[in-house]
Protein backbone atom coordinates (compact mmCIF):
# COMPACT_ATOMS: atom_id res chain seq x y z
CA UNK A 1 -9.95 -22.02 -54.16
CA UNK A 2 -8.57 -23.71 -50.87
CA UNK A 3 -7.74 -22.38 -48.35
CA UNK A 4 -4.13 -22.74 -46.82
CA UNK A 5 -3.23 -22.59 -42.98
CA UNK A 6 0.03 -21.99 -41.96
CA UNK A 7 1.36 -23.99 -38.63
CA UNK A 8 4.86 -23.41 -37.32
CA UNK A 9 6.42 -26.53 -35.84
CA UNK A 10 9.58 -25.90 -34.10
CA UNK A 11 11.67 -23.80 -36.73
CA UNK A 12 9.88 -25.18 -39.73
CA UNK A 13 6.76 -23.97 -41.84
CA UNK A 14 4.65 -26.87 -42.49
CA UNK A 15 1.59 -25.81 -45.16
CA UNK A 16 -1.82 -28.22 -45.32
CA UNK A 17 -3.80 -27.84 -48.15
CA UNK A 18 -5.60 -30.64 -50.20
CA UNK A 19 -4.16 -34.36 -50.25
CA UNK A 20 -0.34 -32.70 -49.26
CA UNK A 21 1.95 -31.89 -46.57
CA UNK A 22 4.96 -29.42 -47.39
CA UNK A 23 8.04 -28.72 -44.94
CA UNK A 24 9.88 -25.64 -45.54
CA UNK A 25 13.15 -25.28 -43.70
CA UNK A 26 14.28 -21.49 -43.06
CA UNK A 27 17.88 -22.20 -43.33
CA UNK A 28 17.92 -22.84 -47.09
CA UNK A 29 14.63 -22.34 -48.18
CA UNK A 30 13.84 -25.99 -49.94
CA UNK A 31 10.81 -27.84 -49.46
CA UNK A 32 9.83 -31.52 -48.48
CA UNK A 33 6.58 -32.38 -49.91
CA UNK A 34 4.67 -35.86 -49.50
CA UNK A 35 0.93 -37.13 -50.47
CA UNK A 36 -0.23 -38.26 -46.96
CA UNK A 37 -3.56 -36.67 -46.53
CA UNK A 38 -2.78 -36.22 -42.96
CA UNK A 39 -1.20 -33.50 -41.13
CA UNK A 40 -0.45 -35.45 -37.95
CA UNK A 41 1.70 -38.49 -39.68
CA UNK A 42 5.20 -38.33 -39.81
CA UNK A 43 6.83 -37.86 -43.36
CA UNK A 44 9.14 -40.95 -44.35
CA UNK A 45 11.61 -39.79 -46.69
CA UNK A 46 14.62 -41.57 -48.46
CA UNK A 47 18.08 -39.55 -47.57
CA UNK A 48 21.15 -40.30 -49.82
CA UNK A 49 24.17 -39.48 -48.11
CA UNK A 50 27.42 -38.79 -50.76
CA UNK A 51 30.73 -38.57 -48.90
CA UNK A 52 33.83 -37.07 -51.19
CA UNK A 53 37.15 -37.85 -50.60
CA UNK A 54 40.58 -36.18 -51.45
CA UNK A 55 41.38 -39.31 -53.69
CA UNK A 56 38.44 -38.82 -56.10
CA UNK A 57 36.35 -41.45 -54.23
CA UNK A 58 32.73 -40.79 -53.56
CA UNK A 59 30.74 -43.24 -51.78
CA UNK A 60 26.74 -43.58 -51.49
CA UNK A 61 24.38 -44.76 -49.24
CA UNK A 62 20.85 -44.57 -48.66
CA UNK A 63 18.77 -44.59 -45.40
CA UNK A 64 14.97 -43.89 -45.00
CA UNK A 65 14.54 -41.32 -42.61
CA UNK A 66 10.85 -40.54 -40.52
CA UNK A 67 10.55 -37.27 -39.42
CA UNK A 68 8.22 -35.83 -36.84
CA UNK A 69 9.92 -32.30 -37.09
CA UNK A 70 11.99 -31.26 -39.61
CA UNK A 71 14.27 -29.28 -37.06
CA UNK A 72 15.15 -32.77 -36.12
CA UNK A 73 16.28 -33.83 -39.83
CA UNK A 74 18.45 -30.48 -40.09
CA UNK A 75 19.73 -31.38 -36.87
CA UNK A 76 20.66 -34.56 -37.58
CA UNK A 77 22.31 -33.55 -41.11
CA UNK A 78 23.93 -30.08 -39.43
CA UNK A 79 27.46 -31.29 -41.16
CA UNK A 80 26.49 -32.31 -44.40
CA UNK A 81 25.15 -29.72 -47.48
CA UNK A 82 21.83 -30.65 -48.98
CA UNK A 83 22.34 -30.47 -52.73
CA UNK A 84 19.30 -31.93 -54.14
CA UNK A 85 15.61 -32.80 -53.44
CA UNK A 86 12.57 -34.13 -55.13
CA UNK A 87 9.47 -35.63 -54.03
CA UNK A 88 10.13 -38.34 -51.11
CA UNK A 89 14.18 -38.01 -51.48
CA UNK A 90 16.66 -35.61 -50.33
CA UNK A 91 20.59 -35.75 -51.01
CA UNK A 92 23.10 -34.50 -48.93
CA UNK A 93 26.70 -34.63 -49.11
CA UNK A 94 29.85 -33.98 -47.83
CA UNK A 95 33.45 -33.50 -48.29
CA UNK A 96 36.77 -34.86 -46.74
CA UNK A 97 40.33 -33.94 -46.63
CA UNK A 98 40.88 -37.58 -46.67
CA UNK A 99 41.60 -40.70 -48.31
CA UNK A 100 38.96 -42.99 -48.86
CA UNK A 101 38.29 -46.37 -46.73
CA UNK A 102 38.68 -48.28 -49.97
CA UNK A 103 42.03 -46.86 -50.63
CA UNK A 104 42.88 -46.73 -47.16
CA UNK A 105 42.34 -50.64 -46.60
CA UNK A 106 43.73 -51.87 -49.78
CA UNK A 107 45.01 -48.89 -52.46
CA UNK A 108 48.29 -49.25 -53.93
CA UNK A 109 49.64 -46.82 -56.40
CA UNK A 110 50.27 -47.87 -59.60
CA UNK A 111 50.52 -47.17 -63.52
CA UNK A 112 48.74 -48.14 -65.65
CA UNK A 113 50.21 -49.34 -69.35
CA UNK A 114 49.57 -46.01 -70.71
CA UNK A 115 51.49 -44.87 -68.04
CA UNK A 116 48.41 -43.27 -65.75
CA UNK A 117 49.30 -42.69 -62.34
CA UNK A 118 46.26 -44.72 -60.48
CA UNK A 119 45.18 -46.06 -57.04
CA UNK A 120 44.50 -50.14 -57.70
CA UNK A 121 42.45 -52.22 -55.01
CA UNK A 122 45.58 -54.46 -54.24
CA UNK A 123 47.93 -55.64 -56.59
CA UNK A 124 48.12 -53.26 -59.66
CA UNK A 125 48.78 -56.43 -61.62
CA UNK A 126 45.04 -56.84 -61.07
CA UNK A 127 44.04 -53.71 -62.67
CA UNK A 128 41.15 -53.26 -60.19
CA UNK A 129 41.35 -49.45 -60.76
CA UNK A 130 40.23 -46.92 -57.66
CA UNK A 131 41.25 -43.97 -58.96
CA UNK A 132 43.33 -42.38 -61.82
CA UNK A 133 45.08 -39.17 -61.63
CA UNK A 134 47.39 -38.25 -64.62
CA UNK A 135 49.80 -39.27 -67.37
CA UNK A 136 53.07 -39.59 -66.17
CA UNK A 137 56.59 -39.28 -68.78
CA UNK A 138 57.52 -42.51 -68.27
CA UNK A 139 60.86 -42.01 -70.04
CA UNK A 140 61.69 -39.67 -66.67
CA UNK A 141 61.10 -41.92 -64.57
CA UNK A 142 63.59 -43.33 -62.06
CA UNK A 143 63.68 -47.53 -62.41
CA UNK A 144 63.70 -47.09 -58.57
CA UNK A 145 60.54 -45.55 -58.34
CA UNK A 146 59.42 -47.40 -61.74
CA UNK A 147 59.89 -50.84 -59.65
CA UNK A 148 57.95 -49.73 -56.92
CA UNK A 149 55.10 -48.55 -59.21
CA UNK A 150 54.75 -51.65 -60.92
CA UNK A 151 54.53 -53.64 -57.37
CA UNK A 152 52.43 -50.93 -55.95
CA UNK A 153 53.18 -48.04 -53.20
CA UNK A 154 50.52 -48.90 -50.26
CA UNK A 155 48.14 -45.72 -49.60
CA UNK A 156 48.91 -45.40 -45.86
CA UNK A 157 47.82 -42.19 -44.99
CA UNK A 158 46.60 -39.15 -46.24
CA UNK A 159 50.24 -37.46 -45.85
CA UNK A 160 51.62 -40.34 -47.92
CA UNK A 161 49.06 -40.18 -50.60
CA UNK A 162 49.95 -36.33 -51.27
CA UNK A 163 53.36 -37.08 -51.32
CA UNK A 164 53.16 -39.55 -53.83
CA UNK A 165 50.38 -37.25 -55.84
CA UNK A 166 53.41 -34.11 -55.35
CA UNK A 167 56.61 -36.26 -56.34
CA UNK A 168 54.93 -37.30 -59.37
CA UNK A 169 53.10 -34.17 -60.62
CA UNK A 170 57.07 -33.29 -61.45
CA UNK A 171 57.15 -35.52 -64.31
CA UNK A 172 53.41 -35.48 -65.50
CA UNK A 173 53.48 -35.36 -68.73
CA UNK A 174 52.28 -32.44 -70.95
CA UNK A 175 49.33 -32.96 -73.03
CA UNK A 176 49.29 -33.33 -76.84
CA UNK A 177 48.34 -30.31 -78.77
């Protein structure tokens, strides 16, 4: 049996013991483990970062983090939630009461031909779908606000894009039973 000592390292429990190094952060208990065979290396880690947005858009991206104290990587993260980990990689996300970037720069609101109230990138002639949200009764529709559906309502802001989202949740149509 080997023996295990315990070193704390500025808020965080690092174990040796054999070929690996564990990191234990207090805050939510989960581990960090790597296969360094040294204790005095740092650990190099991938991080995925997932933002949400109000829209239904979640974006990913990946950066490779190296850590000489974990109180650093909890530091660095304090905004985001850590919602998974494995060996090497740890995922964090986050949320925002937002619209995304994509829809932001380019989102129009548009139907599709079933009639699904969606976000395109550009044109909705182009059917490059962002988002969908829900069937809309068609046959309720105003040809005012039909028209501007089938050119496409820019996404300006985030006040705009519930307003849209509000005006037509009126005539959503019911589902089949």
């Amino acid at each position: 049996m080997k023996n295990l000592y315990p070193l704390i390292l500025i808020g965080c429990l690092v174990v040796f013991g054999g070929n690996s190094v564990e990191a234990f952060s207090p805050e939510n208990g989960l581990t960090v483990k790597t296969e360094t065979g040294q204790a005095e290396g740092p650990l190099i880690i991938e991080v995925e970062l997932r933002t949400n947005y109000a829209d239904g858009v979640t974006t990913k991206r990946s950066v490779y983090e190296t850590i000489w104290a974990m109180e650093d990587l909890w530091s660095q993260y304090a905004d985001w939630q850590l919602v998974d980990q494995e060996e090497g990689k740890m995922v964090f996300e986050r949320s925002f009461e937002d619209i995304s970037p994509a829809s932001k720069q380019n989102g129009h609101f548009g139907l599709t031909e079933d009639g699904v109230l969606t976000i395109f990138d550009g044109d909705p002639a182009d059917e490059k779908v962002i988002q969908t949200f829900f069937q809309i009764d068609v046959g309720k529709l105003e040809s005012q606000r039909r028209e501007q559906l089938l050119e496409g309502i820019p996404v300006e802001s985030w006040y705009q894009f519930e307003d849209v989202i509000q005006s037509f949740t009126k005539i959503k149509s019911e589902p089949v039973q």
